[in-house]
Protein backbone atom coordinates (compact mmCIF):
# COMPACT_ATOMS: atom_id res chain seq x y z
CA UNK A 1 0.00 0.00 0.00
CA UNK A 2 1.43 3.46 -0.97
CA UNK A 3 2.43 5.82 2.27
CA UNK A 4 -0.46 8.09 3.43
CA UNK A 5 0.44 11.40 4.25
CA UNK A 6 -1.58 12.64 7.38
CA UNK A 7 -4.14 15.44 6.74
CA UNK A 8 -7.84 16.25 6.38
CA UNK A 9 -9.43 13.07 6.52
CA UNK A 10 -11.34 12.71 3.59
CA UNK A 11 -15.01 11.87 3.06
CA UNK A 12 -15.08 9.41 -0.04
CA UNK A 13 -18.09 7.56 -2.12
CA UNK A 14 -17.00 4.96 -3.94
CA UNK A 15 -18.66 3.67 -7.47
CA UNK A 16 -19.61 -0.47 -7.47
CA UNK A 17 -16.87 -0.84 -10.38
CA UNK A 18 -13.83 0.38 -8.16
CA UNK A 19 -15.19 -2.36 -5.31
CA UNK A 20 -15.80 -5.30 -8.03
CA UNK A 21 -12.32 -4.11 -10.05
CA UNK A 22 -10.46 -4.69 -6.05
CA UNK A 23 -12.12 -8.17 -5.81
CA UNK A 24 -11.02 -9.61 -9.14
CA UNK A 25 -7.33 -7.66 -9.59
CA UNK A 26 -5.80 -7.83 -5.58
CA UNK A 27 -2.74 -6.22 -6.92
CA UNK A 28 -4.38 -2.94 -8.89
CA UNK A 29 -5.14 0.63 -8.51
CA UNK A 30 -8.71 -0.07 -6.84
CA UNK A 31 -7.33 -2.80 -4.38
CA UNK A 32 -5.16 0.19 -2.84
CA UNK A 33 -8.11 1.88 -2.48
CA UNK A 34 -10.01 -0.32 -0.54
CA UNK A 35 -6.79 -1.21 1.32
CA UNK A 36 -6.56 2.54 2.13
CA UNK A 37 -9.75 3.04 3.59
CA UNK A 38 -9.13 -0.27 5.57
CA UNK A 39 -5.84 1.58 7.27
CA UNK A 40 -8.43 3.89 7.83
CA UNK A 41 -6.85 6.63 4.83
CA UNK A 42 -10.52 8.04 4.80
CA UNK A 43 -13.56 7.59 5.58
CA UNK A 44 -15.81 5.43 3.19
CA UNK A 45 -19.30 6.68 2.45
CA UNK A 46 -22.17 4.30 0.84
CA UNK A 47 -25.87 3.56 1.19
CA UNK A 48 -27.79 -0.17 0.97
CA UNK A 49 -28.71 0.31 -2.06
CA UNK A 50 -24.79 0.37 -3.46
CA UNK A 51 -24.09 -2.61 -0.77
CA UNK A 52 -26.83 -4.69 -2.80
CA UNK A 53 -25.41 -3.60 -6.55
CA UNK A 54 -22.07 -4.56 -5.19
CA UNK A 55 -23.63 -7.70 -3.94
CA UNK A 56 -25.42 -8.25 -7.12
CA UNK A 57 -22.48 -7.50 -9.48
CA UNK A 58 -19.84 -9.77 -7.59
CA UNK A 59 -22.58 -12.69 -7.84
CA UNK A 60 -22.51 -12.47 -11.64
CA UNK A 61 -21.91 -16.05 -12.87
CA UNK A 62 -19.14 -15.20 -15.80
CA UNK A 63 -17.32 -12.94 -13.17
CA UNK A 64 -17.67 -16.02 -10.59
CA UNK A 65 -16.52 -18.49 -12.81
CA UNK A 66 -13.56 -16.00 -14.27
CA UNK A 67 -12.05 -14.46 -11.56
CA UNK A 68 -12.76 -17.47 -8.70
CA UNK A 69 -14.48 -15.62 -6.43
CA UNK A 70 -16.39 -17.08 -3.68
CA UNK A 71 -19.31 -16.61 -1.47
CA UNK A 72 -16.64 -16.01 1.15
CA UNK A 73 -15.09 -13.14 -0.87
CA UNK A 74 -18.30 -11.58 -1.56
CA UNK A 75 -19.39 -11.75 2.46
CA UNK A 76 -15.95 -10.50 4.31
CA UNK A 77 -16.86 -7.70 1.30
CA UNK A 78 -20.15 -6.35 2.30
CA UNK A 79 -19.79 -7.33 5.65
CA UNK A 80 -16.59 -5.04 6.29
CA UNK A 81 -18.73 -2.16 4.43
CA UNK A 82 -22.02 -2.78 6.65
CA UNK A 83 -19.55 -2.91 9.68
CA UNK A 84 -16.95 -0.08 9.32
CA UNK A 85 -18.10 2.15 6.38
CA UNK A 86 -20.51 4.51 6.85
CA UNK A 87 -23.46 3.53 5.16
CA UNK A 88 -26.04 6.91 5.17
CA UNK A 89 -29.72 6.91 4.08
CA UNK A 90 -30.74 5.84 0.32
CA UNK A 91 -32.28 9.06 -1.20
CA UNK A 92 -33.87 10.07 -4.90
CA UNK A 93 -32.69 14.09 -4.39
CA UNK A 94 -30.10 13.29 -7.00
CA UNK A 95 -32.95 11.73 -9.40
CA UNK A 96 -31.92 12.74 -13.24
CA UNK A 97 -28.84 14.56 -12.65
CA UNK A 98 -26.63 12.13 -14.96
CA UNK A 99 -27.10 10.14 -17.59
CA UNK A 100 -27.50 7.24 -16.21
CA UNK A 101 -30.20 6.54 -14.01
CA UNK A 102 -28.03 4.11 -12.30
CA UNK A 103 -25.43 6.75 -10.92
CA UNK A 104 -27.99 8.85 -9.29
CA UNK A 105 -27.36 7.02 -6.02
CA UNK A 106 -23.69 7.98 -6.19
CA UNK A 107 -24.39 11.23 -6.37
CA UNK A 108 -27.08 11.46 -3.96
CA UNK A 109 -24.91 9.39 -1.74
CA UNK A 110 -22.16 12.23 -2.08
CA UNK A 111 -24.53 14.83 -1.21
CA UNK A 112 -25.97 13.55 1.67
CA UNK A 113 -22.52 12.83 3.31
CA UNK A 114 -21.04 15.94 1.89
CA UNK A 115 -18.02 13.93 0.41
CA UNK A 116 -14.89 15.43 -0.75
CA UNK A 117 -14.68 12.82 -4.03
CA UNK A 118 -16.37 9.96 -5.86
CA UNK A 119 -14.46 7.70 -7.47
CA UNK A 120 -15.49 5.72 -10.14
CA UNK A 121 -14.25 4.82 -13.82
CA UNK A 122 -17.89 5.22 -15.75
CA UNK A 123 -17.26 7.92 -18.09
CA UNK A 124 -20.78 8.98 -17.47
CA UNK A 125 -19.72 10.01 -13.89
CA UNK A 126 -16.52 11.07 -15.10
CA UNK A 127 -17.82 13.45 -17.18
CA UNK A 128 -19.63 15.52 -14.64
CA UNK A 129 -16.29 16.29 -13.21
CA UNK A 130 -18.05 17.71 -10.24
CA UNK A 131 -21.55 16.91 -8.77
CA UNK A 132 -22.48 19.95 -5.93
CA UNK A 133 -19.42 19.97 -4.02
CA UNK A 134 -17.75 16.60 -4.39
CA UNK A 135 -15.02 16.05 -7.27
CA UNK A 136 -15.12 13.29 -9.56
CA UNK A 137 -11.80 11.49 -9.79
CA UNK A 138 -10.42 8.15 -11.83
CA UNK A 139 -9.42 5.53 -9.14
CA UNK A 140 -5.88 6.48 -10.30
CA UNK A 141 -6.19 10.42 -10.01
CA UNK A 142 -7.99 9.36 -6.40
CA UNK A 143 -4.93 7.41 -5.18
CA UNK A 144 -2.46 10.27 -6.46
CA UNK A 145 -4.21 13.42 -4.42
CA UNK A 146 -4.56 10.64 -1.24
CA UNK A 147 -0.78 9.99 -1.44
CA UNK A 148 -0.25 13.29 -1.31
CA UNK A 149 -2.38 14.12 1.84
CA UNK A 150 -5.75 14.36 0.27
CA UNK A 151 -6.12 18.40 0.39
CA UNK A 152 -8.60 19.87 -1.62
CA UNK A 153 -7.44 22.02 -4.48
CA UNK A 154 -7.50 25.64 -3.76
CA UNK A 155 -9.58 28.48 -5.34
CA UNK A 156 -7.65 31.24 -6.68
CA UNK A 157 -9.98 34.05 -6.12
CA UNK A 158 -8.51 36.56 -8.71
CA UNK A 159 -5.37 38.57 -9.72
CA UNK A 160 -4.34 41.96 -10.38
CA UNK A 161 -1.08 43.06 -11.91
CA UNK A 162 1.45 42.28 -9.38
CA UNK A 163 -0.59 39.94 -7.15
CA UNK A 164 -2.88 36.55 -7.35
CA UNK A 165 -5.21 36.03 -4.56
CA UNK A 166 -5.38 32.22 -3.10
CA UNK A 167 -8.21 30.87 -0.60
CA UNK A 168 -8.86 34.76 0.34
CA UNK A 169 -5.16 35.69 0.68
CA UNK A 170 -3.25 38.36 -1.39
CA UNK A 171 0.07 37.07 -3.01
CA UNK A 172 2.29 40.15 -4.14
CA UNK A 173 4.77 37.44 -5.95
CA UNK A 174 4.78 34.51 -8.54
CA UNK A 175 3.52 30.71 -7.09
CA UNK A 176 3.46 27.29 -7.78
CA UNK A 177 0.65 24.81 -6.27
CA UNK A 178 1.70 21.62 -5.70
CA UNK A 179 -0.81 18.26 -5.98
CA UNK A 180 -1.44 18.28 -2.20
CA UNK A 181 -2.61 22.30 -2.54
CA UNK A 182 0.42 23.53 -0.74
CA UNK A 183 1.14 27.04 -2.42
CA UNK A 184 5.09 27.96 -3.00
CA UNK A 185 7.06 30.98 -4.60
CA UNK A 186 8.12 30.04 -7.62
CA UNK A 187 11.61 30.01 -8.17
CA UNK A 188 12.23 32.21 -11.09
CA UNK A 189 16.24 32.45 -10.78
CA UNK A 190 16.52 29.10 -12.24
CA UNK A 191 14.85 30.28 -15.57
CA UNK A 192 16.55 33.78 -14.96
CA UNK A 193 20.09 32.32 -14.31
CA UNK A 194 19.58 30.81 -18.19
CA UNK A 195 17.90 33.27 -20.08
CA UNK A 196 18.11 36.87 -18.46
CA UNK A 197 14.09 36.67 -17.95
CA UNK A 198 11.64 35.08 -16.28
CA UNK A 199 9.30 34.92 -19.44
CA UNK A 200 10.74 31.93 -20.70
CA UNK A 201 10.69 28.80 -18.00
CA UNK A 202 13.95 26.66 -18.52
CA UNK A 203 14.27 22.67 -18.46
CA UNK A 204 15.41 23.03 -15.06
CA UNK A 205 12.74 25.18 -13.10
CA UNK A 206 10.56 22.74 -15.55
CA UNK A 207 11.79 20.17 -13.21
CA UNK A 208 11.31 21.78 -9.63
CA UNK A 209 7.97 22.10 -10.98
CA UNK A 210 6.79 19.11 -11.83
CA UNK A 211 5.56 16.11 -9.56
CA UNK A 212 5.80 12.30 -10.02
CA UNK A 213 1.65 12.02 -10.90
CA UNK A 214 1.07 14.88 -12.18
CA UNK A 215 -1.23 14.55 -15.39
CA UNK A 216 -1.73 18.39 -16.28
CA UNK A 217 -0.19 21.98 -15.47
CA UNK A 218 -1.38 24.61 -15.46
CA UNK A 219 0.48 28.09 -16.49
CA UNK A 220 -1.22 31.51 -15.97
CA UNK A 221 1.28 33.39 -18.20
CA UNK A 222 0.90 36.73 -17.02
CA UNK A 223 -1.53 39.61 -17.18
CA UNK A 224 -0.50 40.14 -21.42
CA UNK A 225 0.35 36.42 -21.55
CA UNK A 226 4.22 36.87 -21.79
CA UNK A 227 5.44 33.95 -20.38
CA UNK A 228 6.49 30.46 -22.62
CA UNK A 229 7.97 27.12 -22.49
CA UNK A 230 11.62 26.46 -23.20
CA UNK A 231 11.56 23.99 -26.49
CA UNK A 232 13.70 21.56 -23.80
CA UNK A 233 11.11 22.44 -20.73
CA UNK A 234 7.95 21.55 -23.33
CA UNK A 235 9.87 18.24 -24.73
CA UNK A 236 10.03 17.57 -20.96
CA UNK A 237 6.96 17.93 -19.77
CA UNK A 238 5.98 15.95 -23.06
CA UNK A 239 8.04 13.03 -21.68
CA UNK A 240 6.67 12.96 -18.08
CA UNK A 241 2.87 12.56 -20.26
CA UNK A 242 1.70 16.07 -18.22
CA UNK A 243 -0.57 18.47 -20.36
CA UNK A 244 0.53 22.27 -20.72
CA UNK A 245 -2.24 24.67 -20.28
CA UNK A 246 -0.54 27.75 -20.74
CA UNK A 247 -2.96 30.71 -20.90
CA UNK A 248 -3.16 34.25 -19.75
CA UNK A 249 -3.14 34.23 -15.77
CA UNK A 250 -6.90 35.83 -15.28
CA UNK A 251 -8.02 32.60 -18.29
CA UNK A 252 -5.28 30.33 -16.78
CA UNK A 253 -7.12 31.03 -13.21
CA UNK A 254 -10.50 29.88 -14.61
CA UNK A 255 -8.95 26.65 -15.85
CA UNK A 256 -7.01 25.90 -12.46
CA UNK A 257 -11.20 26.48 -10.66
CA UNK A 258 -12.69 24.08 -13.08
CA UNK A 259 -9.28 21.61 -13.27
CA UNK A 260 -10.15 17.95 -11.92
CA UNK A 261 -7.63 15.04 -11.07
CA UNK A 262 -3.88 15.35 -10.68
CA UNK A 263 -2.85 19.00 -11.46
CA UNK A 264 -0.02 21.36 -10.72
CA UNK A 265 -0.18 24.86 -10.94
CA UNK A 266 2.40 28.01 -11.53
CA UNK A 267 1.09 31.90 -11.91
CA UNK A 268 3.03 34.53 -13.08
CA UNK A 269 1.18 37.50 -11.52
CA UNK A 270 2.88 40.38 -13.88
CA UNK A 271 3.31 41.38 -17.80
């Protein structure tokens, strides 16, 4: 099981493929998960009605016969959610809000128990990104922000020339946000050192910024939208499979607000 940094404890509804995908693959992404929550990572949320789809699901014959799983498998399962989860009140408030009538009690789950995420790999979930105030993560982008002490993302309220203002506080310099939220000053000597300027980020602040598991970053540019990639910083970032969103900081601030999943973040609050 990965290390779990200590911090908010997290409030987490879980969809009935990430329980059936930890059943039949003990060695994957959704086992960790479930073996998270059982080292007591976060706090599980669910309702009877997802205990008897779960139930249901595991029970199918070609997934039985496949994957060997037994009655025993399927009762230490549901017996170990009814016991130590916490299983809140079925509910229809969340009737129609996706596609599929099947993930309304996901979502209404979520809402009830105010959770911080769902985590599921339907695309029709996925593509909701958020429901209320719960993100919608992949099991992997899930496991990433728990590894790295579950904090929420923060909102970036706004900038002015000169200044970017995070969870209510003024910042009168350039930052990076990390994938656990934590907010830094960026380093801008090690792009200066190389090219006299700040406006064009070097292969090597490139790599203070970025973070094993990071899938996307995201670059406010500046007020004008001055700032670029290096050719060796964008071939790097290329390598490591993370998206470049590099906008204007007031557009780039929108996009970090709406972002889901693993994302990093660095704001150049001038030109």
């Amino acid at each position: 099981m990965p290390e779990i940094i200590a911090g908010h404890v997290l409030r987490v509804v879980l969809d009935t493929n990430v329980y059936v995908s930890s059943v039949i693959l003990p060695r994957g992404t959704p086992f960790e998960i479930l073996e998270a929550w059982r080292h007591q990572a976060y706090i599980l949320i669910t309702t009877e009605a997802i205990i008897a789809e779960i139930e249901h699901v595991l029970r199918y014959p070609h997934l039985c016969d496949r994957y060997h799983i037994t009655d025993e498998n399927i009762a230490q399962l549901i017996t170990s959610l009814r016991a130590d989860a916490l299983v809140v009140p079925d509910s229809d408030t969340a009737k129609g809000m996706g596609s599929d009538p099947g993930d309304d009690k996901f979502l209404a789950c979520a809402s009830i128990a105010q959770a911080d995420y769902i985590v599921t790999g339907d695309p029709a979930l996925l593509i909701l990104k958020r429901y209320e105030k719960t993100v919608i993560l992949k099991p992997h982008e899930f496991l990433i922000r728990l590894q790295y002490g579950g904090q929420m993302k923060p909102t970036i309220n706004g900038t002015k020339f000169g200044s970017i203002t995070i969870e209510g506080e003024k910042i009168e310099h350039d930052v990076v946000i990390r994938l656990n939220g934590d907010v830094e000053k960026r380093k801008k000597k090690l792009s200066k050192a190389l090219y006299g300027t700040s406006h064009v980020i070097s292969l090597d602040e490139a790599k203070h910024v970025y973070q094993d598991g990071a899938e996307c970053l995201i670059i406010g540019a500046g007020q004008s939208g001055l700032v670029t990639l290096s050719p060796e910083a964008e071939a790097y970032f290329k390598r490591k499979a993370c998206r470049v969103e590099l906008l204007p900081t007031p557009k780039a601030i929108e996009a970090w607000n709406n972002a889901t999943g693993a994302v990093i973040g660095l704001f150049h609050v001038t030109c």
